[in-house]
N, C-alpha and C. Protein backbone atom coordinates (compact mmCIF):
# COMPACT_ATOMS: atom_id res chain seq x y z
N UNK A 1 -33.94 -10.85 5.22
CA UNK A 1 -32.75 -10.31 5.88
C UNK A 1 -31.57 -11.27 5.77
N UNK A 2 -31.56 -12.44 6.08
CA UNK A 2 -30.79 -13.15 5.85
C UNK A 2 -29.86 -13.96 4.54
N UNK A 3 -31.01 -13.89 4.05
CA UNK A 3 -31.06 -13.90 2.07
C UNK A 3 -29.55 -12.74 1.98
N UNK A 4 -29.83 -11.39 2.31
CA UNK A 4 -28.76 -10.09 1.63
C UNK A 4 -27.84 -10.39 2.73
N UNK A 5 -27.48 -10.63 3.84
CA UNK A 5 -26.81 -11.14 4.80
C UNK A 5 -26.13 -12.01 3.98
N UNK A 6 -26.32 -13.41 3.62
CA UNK A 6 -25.66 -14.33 2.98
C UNK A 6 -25.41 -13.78 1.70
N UNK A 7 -25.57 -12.84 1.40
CA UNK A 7 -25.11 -12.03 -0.47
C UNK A 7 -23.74 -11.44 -0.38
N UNK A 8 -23.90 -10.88 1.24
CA UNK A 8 -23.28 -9.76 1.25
C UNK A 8 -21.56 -10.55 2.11
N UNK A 9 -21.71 -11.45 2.75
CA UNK A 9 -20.27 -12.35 3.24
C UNK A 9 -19.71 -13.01 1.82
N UNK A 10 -19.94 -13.78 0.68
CA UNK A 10 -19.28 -13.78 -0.12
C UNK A 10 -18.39 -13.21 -1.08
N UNK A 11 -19.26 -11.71 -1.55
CA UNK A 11 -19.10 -10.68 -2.11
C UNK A 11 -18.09 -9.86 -1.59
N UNK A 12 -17.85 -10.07 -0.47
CA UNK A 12 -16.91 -8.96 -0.19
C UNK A 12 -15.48 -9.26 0.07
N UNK A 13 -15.88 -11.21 0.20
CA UNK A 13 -13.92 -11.25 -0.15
C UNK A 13 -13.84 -10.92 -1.70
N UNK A 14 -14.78 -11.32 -2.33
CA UNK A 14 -14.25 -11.55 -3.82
C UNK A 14 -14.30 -9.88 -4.37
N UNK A 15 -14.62 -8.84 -3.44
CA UNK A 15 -14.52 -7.16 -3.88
C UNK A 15 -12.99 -7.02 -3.60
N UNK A 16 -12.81 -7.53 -2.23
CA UNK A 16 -11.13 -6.98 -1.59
C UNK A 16 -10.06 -7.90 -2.93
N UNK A 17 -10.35 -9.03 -2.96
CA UNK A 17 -9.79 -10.17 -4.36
C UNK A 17 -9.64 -8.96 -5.54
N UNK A 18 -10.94 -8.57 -6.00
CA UNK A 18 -10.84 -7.37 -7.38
C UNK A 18 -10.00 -6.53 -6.93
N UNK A 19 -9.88 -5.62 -5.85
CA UNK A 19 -9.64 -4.74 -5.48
C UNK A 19 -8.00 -4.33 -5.74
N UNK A 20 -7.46 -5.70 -4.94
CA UNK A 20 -5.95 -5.92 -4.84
C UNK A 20 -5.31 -6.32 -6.55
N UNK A 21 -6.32 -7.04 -7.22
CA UNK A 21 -6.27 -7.15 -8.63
C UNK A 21 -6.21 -6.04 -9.20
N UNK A 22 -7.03 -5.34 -9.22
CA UNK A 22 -7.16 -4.12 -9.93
C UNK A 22 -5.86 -2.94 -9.50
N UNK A 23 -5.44 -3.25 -8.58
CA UNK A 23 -4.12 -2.40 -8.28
C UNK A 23 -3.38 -2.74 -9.11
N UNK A 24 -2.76 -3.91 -8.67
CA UNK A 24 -1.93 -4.37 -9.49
C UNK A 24 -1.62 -4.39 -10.91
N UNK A 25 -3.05 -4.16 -11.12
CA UNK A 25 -2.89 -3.96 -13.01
C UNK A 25 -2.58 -2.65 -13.05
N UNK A 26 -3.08 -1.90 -12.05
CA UNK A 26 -2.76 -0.54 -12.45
C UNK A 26 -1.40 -0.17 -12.18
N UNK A 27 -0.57 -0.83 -11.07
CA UNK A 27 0.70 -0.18 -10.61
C UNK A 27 1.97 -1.47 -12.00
N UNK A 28 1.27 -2.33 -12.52
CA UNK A 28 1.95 -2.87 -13.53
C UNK A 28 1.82 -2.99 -15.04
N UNK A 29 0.72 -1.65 -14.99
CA UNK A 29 0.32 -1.47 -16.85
C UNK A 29 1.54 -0.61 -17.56
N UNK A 30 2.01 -1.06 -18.52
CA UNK A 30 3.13 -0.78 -19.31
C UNK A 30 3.33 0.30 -20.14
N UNK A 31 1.77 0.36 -20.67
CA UNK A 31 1.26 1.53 -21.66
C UNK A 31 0.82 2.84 -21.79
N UNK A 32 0.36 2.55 -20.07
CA UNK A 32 0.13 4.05 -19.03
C UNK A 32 1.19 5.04 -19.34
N UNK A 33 1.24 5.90 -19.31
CA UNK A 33 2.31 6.77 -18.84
C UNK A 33 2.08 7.79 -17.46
N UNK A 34 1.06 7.87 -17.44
CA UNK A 34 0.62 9.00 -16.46
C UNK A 34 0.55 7.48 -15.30
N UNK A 35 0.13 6.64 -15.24
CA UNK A 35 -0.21 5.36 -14.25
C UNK A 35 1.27 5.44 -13.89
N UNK A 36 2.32 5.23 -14.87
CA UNK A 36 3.66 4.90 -14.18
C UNK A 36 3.82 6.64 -13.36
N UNK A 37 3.53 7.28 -13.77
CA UNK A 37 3.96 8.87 -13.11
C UNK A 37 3.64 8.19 -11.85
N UNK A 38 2.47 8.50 -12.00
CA UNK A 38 1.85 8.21 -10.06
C UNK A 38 2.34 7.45 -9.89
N UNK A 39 2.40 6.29 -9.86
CA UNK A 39 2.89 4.85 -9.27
C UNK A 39 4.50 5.11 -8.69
N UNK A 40 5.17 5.70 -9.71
CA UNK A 40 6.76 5.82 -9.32
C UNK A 40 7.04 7.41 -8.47
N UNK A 41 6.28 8.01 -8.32
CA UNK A 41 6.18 9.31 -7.62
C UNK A 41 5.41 9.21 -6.22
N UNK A 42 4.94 8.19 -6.16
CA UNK A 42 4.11 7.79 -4.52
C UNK A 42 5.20 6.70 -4.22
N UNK A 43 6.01 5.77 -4.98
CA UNK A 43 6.90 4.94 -4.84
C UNK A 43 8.03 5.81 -4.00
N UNK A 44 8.50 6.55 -4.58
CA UNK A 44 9.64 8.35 -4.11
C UNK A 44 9.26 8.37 -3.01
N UNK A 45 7.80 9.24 -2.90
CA UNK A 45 7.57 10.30 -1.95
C UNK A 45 7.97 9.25 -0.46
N UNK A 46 7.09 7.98 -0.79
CA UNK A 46 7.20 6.75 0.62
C UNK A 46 8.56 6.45 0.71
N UNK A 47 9.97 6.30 -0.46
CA UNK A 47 11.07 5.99 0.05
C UNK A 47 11.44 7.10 0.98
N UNK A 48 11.31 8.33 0.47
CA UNK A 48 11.56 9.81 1.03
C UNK A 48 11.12 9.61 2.71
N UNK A 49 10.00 9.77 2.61
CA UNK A 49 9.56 9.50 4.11
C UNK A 49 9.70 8.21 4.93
N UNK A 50 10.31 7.60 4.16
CA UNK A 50 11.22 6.22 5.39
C UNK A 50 12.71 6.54 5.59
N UNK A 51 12.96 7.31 4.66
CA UNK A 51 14.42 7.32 4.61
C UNK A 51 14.57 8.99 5.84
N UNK A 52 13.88 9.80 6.00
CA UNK A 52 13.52 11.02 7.03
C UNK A 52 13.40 10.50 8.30
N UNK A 53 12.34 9.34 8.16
CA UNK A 53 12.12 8.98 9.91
C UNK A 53 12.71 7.78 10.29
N UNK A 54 13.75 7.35 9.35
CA UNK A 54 14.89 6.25 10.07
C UNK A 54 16.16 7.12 10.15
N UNK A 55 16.45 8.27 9.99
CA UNK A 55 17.88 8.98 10.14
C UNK A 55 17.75 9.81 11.38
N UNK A 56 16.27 10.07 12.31
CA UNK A 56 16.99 9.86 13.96
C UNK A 56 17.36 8.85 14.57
N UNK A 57 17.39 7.49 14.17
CA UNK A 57 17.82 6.04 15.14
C UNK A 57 19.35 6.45 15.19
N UNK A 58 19.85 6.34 16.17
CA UNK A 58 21.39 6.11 16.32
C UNK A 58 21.76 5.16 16.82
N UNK A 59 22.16 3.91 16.59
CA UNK A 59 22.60 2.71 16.67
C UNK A 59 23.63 2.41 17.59
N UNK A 60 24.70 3.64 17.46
CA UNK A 60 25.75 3.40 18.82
C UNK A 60 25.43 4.39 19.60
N UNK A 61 24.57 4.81 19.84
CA UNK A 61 24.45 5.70 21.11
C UNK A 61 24.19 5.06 22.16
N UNK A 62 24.59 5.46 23.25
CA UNK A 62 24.50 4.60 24.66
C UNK A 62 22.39 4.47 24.71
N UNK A 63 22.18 3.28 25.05
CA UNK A 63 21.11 3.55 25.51
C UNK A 63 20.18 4.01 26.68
N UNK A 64 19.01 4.53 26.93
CA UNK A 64 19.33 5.23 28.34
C UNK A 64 18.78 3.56 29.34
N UNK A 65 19.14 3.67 30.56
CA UNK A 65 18.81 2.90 31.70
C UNK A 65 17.56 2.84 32.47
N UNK A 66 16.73 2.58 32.25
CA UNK A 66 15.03 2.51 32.84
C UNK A 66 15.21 1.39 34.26
């Protein structure tokens, strides 16, 4: 038990390590074309939806009094 216990704490920084690697190659491969589709179309959709739910803040509006 302890043996796969001690297998299994090393392994899994060095999976999250691949993991974040392996993005990266994918959101910076050059040759893709369909990789850049997605990549720059989930890039959109997330500006889209920050740019929707920061245009109720109103900055000079009185604030209310609690």
């Amino acid at each position: 038990m302890s043996g796969s216990a001690s297998k299994k704490g090393p392994s899994r920084p060095a999976s999250v390590v691949e993991w974040i690697g392996s993005a990266c190659r994918f959101a910076t491969d050059r040759n893709d074309f369909r990789r850049n589709l997605l990549v720059n179309l989930g890039l959109f959709a997330a500006g889209v939806w920050v740019a929707r739910n920061l245009t109720d803040f109103d900055l000079m509006s009185p604030q209310a009094v609690a």
